[in-house]
N, C-alpha and C. Protein backbone atom coordinates (compact mmCIF):
# COMPACT_ATOMS: atom_id res chain seq x y z
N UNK A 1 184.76 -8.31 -92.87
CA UNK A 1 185.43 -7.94 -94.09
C UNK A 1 186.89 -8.37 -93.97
N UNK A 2 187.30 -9.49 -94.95
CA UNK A 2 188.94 -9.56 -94.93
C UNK A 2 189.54 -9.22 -96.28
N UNK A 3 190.63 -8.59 -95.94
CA UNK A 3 191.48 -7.94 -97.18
C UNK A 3 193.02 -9.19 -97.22
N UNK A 4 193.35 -8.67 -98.13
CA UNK A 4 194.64 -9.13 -98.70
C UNK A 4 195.75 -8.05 -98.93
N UNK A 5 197.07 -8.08 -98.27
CA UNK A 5 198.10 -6.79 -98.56
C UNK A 5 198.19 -7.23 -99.98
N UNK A 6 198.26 -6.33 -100.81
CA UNK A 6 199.05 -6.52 -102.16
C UNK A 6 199.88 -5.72 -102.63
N UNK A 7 200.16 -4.66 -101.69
CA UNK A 7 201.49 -4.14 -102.15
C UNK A 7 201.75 -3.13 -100.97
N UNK A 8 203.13 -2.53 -100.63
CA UNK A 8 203.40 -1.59 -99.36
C UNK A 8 204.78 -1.13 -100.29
N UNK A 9 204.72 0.39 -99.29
CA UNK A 9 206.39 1.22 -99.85
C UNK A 9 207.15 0.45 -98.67
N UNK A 10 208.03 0.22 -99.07
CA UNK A 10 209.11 -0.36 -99.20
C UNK A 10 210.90 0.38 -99.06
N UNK A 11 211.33 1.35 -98.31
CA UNK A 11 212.40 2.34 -98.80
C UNK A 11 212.33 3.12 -99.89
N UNK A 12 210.65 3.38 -100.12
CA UNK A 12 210.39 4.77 -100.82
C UNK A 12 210.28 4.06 -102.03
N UNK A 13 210.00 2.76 -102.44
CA UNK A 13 209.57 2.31 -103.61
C UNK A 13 208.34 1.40 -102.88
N UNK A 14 207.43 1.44 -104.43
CA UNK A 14 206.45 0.42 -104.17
C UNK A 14 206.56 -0.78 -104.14
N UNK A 15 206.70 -2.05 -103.24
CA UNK A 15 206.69 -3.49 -103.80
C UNK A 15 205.58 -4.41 -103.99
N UNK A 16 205.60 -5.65 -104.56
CA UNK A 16 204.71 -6.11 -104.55
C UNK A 16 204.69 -7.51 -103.88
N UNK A 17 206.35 -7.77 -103.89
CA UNK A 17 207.12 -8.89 -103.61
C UNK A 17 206.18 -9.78 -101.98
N UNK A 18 206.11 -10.60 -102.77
CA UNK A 18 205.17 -11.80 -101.85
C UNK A 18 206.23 -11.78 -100.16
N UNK A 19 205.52 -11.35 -99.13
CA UNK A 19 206.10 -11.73 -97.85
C UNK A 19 207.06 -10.45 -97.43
N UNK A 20 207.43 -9.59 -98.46
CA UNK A 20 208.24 -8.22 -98.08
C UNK A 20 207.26 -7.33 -97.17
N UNK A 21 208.24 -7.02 -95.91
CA UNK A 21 207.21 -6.41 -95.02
C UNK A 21 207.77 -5.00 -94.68
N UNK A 22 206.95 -3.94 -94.23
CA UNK A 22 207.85 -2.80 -93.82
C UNK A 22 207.26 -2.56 -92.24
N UNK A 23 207.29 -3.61 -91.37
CA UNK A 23 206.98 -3.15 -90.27
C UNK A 23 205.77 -3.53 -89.86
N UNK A 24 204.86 -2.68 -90.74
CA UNK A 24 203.64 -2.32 -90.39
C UNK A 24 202.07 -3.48 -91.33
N UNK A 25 202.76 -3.55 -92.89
CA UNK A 25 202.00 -4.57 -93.72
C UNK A 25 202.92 -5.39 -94.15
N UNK A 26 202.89 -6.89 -94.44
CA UNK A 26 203.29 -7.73 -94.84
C UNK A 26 202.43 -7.88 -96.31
N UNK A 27 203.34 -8.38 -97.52
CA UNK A 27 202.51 -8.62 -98.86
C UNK A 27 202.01 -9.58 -98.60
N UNK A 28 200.62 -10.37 -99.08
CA UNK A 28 200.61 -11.41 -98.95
C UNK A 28 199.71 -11.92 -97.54
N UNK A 29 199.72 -10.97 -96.54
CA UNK A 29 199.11 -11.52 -95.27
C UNK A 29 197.76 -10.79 -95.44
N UNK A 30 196.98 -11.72 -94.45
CA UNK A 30 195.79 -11.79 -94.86
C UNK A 30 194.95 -10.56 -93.50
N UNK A 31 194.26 -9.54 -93.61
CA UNK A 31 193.66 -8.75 -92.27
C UNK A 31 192.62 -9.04 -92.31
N UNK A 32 192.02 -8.83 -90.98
CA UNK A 32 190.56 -8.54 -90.99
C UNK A 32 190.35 -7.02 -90.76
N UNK A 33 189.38 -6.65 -91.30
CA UNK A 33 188.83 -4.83 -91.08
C UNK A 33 188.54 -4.72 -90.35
N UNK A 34 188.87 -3.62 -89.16
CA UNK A 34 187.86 -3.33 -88.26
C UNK A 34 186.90 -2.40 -88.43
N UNK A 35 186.97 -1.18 -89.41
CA UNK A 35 186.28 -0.18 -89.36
C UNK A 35 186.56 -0.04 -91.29
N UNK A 36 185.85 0.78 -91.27
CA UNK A 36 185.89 1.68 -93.00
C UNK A 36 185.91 2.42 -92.66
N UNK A 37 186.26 3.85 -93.77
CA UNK A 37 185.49 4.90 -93.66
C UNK A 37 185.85 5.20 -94.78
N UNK A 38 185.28 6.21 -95.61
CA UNK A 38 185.26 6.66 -97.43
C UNK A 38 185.11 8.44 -97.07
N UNK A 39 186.15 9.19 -98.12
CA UNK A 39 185.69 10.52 -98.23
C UNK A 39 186.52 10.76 -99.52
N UNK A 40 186.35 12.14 -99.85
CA UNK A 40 186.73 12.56 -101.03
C UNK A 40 188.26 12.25 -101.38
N UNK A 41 189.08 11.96 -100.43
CA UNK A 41 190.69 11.60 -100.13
C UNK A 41 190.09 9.69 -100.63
N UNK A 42 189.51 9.18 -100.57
CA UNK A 42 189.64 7.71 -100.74
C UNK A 42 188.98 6.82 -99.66
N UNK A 43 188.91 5.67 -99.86
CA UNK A 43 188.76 4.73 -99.06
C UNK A 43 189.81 4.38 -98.42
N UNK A 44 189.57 4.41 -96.64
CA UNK A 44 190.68 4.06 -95.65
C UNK A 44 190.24 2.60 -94.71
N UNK A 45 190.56 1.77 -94.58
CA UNK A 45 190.53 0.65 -93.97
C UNK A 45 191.19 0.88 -92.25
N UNK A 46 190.27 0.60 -91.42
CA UNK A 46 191.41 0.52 -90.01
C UNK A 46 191.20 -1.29 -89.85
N UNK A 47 192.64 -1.71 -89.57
CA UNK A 47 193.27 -3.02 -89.66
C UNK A 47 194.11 -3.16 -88.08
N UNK A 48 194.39 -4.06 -87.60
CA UNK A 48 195.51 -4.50 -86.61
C UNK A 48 196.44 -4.89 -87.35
N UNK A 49 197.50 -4.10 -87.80
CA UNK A 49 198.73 -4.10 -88.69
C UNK A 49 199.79 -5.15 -87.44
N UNK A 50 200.70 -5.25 -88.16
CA UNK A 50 201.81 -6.50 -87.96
C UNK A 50 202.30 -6.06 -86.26
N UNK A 51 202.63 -4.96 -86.34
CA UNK A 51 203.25 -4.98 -85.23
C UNK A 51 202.19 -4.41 -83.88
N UNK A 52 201.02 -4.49 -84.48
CA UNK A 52 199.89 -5.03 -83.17
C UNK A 52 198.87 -3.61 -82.77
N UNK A 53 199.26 -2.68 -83.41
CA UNK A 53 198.68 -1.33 -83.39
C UNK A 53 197.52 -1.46 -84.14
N UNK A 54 196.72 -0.81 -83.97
CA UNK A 54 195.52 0.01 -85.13
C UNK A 54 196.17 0.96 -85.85
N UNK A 55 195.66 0.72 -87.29
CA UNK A 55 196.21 1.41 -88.72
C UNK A 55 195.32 1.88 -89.29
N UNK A 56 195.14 2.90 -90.31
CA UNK A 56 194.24 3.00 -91.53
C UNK A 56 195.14 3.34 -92.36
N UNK A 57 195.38 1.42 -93.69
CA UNK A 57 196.13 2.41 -94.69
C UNK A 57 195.04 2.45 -95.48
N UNK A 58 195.97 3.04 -96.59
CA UNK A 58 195.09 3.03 -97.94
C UNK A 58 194.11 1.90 -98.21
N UNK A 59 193.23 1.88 -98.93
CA UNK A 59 192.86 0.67 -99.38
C UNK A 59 193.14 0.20 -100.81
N UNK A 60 193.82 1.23 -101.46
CA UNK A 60 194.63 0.63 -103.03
C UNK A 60 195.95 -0.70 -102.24
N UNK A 61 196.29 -0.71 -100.94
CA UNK A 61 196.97 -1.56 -100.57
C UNK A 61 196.47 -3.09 -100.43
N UNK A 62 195.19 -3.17 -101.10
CA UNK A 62 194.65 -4.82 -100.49
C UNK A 62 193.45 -4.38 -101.34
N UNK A 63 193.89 -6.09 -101.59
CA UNK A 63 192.44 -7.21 -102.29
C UNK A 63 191.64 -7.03 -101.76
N UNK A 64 190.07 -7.35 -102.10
CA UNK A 64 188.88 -7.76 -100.90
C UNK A 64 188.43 -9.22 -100.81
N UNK A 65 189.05 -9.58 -100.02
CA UNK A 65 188.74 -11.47 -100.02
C UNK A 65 187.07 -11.70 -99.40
N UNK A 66 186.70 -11.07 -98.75
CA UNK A 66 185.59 -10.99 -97.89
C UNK A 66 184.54 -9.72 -97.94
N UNK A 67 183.60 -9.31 -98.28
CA UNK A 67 182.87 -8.43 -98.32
C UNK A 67 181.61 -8.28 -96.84
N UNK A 68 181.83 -9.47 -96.09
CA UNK A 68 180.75 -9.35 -95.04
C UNK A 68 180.84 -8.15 -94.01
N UNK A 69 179.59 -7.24 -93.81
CA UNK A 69 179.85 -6.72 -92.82
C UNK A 69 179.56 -6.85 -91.42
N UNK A 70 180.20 -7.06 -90.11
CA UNK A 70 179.50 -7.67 -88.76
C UNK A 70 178.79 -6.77 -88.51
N UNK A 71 177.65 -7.73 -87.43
CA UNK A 71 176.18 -6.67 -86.90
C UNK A 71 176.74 -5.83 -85.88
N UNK A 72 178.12 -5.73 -85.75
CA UNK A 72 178.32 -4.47 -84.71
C UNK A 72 178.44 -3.64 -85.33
N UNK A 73 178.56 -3.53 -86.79
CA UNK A 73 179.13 -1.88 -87.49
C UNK A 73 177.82 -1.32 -87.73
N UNK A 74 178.14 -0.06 -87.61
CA UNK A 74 176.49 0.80 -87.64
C UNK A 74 177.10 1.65 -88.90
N UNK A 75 176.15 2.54 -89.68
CA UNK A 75 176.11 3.43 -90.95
C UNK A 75 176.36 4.83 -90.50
N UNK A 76 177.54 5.55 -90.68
CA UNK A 76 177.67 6.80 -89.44
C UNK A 76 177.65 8.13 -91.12
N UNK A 77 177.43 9.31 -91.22
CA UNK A 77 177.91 10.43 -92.19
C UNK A 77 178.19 11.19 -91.02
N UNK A 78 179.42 11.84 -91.16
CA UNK A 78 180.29 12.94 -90.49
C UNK A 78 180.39 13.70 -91.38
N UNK A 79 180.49 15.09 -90.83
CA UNK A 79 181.25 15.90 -91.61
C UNK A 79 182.86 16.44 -91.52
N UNK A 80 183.28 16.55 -92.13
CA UNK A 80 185.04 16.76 -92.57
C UNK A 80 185.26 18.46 -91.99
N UNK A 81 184.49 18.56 -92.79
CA UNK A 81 184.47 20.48 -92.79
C UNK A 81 183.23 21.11 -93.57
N UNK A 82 183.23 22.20 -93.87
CA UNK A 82 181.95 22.91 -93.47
C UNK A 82 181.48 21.91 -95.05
N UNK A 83 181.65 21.93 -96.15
CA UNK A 83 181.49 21.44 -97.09
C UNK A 83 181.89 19.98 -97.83
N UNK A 84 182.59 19.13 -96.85
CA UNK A 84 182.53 17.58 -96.95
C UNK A 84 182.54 16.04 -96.11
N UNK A 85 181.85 15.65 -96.58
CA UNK A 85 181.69 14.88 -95.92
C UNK A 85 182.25 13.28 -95.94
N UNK A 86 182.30 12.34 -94.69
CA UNK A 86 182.82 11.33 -95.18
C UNK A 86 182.03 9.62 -94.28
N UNK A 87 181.74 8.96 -95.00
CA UNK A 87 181.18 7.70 -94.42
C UNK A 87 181.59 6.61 -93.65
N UNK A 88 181.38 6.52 -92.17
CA UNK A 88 181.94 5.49 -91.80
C UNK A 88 181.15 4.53 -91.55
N UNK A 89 181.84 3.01 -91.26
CA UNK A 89 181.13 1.98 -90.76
C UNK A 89 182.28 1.36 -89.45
N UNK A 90 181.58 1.37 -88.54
CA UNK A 90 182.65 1.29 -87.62
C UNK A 90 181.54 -0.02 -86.28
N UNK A 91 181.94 -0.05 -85.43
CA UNK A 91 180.83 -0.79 -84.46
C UNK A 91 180.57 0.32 -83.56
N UNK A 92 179.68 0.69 -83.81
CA UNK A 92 178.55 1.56 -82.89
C UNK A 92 179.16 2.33 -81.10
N UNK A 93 179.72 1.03 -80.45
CA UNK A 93 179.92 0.96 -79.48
C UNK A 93 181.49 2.16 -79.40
N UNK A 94 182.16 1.40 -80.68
CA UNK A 94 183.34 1.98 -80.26
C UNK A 94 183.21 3.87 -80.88
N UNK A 95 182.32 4.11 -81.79
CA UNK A 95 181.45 5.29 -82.02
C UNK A 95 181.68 5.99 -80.86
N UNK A 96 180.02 5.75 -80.04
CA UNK A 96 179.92 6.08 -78.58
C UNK A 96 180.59 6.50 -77.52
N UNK A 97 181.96 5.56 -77.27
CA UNK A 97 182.53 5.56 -75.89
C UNK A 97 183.04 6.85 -75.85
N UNK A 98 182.81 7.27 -74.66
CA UNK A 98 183.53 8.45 -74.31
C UNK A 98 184.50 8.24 -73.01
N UNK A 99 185.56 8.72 -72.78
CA UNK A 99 186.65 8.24 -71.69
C UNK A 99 186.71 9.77 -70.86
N UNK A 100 187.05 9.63 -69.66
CA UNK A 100 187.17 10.70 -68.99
C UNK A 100 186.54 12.04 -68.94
N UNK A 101 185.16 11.21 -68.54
CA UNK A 101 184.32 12.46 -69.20
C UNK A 101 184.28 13.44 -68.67
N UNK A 102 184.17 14.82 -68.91
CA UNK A 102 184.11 15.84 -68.18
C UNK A 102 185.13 16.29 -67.79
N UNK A 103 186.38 15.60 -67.66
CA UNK A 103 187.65 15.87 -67.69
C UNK A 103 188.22 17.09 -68.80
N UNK A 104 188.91 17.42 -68.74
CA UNK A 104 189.57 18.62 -69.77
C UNK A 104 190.25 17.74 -70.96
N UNK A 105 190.56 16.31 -70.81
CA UNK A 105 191.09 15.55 -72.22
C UNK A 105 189.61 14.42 -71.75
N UNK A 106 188.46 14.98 -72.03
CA UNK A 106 187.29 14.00 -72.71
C UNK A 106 187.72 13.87 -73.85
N UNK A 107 187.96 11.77 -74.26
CA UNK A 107 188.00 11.62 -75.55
C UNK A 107 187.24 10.54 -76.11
N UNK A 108 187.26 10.51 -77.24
CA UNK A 108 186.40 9.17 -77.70
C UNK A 108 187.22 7.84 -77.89
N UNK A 109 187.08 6.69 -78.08
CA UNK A 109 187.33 5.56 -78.42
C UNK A 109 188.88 5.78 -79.14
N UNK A 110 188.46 6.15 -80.48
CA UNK A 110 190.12 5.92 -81.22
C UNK A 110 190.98 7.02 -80.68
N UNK A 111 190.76 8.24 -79.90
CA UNK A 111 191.78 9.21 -79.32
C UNK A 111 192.60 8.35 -78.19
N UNK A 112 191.78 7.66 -77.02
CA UNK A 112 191.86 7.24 -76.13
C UNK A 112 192.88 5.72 -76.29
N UNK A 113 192.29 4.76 -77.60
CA UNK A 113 193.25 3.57 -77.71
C UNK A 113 194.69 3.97 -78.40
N UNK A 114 194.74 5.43 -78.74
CA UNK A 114 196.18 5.40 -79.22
C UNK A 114 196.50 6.02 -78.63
N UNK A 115 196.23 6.38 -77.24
CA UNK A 115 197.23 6.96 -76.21
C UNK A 115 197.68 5.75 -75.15
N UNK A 116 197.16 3.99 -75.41
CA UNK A 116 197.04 3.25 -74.53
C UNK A 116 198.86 2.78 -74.50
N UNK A 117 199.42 2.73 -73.48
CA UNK A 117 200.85 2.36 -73.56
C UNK A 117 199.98 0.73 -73.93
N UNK A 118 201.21 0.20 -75.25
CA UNK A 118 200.64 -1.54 -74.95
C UNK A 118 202.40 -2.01 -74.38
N UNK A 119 201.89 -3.31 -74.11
CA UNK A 119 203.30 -4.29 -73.64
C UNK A 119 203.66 -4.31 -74.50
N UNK A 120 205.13 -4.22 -74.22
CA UNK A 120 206.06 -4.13 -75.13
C UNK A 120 206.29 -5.09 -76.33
N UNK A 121 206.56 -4.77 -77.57
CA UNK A 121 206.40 -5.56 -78.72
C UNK A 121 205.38 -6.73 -78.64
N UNK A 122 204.51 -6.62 -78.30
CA UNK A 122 202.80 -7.19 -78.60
C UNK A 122 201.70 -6.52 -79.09
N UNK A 123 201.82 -5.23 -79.16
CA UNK A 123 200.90 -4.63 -78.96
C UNK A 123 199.60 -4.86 -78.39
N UNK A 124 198.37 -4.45 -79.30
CA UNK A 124 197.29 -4.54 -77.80
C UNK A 124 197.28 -5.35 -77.71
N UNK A 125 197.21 -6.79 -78.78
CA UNK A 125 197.08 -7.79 -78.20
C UNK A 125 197.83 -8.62 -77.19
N UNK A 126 198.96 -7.77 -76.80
CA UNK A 126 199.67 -8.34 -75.26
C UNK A 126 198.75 -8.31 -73.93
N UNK A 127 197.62 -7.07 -74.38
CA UNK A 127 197.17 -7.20 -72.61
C UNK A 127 196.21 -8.30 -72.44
N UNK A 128 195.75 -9.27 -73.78
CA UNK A 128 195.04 -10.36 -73.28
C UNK A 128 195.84 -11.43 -71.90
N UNK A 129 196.82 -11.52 -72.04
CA UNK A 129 198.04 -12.00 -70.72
C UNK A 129 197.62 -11.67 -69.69
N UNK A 130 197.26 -10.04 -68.94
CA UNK A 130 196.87 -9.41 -67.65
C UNK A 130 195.74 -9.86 -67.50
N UNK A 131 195.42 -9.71 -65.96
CA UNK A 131 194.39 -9.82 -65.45
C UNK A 131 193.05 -8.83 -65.80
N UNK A 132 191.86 -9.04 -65.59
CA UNK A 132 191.01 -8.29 -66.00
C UNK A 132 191.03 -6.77 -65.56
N UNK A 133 191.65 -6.55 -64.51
CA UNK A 133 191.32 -5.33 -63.55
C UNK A 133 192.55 -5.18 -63.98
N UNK A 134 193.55 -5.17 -64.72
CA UNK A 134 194.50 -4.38 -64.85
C UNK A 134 194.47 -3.92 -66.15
N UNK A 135 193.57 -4.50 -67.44
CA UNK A 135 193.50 -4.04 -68.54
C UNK A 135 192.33 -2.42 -68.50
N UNK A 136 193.19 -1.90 -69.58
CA UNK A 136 192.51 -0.72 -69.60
C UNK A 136 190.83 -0.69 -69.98
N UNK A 137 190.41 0.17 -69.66
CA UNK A 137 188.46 -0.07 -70.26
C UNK A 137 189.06 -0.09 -71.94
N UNK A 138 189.01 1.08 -72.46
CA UNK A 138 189.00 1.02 -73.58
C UNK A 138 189.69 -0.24 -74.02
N UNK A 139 190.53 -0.99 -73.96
CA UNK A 139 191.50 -1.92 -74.20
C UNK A 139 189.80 -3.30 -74.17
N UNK A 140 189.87 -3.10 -72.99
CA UNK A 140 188.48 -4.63 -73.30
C UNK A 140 187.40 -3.95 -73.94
N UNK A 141 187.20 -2.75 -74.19
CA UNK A 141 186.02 -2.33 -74.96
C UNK A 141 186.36 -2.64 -76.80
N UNK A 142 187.61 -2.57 -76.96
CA UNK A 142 188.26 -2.90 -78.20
C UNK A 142 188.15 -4.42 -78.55
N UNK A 143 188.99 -5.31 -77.50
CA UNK A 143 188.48 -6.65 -78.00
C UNK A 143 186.65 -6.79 -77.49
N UNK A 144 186.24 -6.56 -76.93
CA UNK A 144 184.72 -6.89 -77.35
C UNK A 144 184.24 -6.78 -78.72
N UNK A 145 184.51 -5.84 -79.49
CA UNK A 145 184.02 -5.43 -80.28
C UNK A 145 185.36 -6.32 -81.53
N UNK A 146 185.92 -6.20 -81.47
CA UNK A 146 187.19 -6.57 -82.11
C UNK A 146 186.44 -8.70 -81.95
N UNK A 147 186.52 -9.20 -81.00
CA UNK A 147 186.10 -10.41 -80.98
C UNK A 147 185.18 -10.86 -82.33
N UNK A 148 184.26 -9.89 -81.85
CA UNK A 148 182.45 -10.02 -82.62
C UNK A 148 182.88 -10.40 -84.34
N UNK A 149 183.92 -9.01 -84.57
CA UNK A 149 184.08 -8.84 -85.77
C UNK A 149 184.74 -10.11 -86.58
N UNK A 150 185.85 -10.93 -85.55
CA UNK A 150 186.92 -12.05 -85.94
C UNK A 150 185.28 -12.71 -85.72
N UNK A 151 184.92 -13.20 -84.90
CA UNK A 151 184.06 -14.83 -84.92
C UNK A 151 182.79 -14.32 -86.26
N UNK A 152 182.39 -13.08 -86.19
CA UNK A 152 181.55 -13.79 -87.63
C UNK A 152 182.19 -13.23 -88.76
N UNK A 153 183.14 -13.22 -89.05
CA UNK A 153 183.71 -13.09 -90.06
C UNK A 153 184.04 -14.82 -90.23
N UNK A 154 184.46 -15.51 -89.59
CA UNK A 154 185.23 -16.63 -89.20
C UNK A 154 183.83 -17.61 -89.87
N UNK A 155 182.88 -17.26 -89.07
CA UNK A 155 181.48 -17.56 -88.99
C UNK A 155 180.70 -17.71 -91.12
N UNK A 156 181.15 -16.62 -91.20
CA UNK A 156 180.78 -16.12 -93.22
C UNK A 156 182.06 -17.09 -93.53
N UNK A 157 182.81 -17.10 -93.21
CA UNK A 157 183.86 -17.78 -94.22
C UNK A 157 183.64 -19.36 -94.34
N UNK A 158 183.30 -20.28 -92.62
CA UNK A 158 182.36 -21.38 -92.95
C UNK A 158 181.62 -21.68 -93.75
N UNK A 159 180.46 -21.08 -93.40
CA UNK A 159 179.21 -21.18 -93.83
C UNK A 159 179.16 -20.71 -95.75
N UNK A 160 180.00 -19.63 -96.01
CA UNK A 160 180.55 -19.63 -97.81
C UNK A 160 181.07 -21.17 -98.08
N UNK A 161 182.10 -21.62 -97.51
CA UNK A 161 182.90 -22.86 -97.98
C UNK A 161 181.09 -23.86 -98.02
N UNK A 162 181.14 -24.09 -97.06
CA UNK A 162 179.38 -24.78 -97.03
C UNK A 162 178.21 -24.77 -97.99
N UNK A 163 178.86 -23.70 -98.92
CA UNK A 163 177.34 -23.04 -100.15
C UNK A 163 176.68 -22.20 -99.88
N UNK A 164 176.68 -21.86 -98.28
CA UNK A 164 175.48 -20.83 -97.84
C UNK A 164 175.87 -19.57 -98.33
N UNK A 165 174.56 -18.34 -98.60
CA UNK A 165 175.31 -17.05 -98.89
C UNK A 165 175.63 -16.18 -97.72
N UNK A 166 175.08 -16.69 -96.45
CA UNK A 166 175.56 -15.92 -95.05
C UNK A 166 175.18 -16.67 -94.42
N UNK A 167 175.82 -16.31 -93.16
CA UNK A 167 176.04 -17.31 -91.63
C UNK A 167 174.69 -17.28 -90.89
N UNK A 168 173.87 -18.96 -91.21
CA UNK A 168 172.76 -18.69 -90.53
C UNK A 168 172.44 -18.02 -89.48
N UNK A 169 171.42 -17.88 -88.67
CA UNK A 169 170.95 -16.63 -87.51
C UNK A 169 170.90 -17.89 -86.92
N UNK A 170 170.78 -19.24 -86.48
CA UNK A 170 171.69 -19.89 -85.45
C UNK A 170 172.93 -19.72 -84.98
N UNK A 171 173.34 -20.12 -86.51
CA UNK A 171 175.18 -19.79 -85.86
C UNK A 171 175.69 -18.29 -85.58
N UNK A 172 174.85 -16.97 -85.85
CA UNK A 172 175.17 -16.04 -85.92
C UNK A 172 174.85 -15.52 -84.07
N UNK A 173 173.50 -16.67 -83.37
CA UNK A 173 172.86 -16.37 -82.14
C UNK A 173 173.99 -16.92 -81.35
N UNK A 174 174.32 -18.12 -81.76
CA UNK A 174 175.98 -18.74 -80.74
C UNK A 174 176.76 -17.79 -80.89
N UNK A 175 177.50 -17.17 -81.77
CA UNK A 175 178.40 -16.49 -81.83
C UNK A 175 178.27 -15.07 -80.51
N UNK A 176 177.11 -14.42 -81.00
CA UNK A 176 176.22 -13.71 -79.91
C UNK A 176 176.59 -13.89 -78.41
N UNK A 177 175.98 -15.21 -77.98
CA UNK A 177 175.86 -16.05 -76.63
C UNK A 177 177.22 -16.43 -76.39
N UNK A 178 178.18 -16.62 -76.98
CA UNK A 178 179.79 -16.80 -76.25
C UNK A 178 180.22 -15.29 -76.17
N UNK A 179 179.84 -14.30 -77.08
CA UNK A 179 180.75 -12.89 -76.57
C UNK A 179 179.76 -12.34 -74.70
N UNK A 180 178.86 -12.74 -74.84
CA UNK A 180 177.96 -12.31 -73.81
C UNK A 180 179.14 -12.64 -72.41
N UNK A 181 179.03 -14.04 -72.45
CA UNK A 181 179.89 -14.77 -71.47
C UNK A 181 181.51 -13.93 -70.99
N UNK A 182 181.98 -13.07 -72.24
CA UNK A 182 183.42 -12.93 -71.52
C UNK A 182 183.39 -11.84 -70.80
């Protein structure tokens, strides 16, 4: 799924102004989604915002250029509280992970990557630089899953320009067979 910023606050006003950034969204720049999720508050998008973090803004903030969803996101209903509920689509894996288990701070996936110190002004994507054994689990459990999502998205956007209505199950099995490898 890729979105389009089309508008961010700005010093407490809304803009719309092509390339005005506040940090976090640029107008005009283009994301890929990593996750959804929908509840009675709205539809929230989680994105790798500008300055390299995981975000969920709004989604009144962006176009939908892309509607594909990757075969890592699974169909999740949570509940909010005793009486609502809210829908995510997220990749399965990052669902699952549990960090320090049994520990007194057992956490899951998104508790755990926003406690990750990243290198300085890169965010996560600075620790692709380190060596394997020095990146955090969760950190390569993120680009695994984070990869999948960029190559067939990358993958639908071909294969659209091409006429096709989705990325054949050849090119979808390569895509597959190079994440295996890293």
């Amino acid at each position: 799924m890729k979105v389009k910023c089309i508008n961010i606050m700005l010093d407490g006003k809304k803009t719309q102004e092509l390339g005005a950034s506040n940090g976090i969204l640029t107008v005009g720049k283009i994301y890929i989604v990593l996750s959804v999720s929908m509840s009675k508050r709205g539809l929230r998008l989680r994105i790798e915002c500008d300055e390299g973090e995981l975000r969920i803004p709004d989604a009144n903030r962006f176009e939908l250029l892309s509607n594909y969803i990757p075969s890592n996101w699974e169909i999740k209903f949570e509940t909010e509280d005793s009486n609502s509920y809210y829908l995510k689509l997220a990749p399965s894996k990052w669902e699952e992970a549990l960090f320090n288990i049994g520990a007194p701070n057992e956490q899951g996936f998104y508790e755990e990557i926003e406690n990750v110190n990243t290198p300085p002004l890169e965010g996560l994507e600075g620790w692709r630089k380190y060596p394997p054994d020095q990146i955090p689990e969760v950190v390569k459990l993120y680009f695994q899953e984070k990869d999948i999502i960029y190559k067939e998205e990358e993958a639908y956007e071909r294969s659209s320009a091409a006429g096709f209505s989705k990325p054949s199950s050849i090119l979808l099995e390569l895509i597959k067979g190079s994440n295996s490898t890293r």
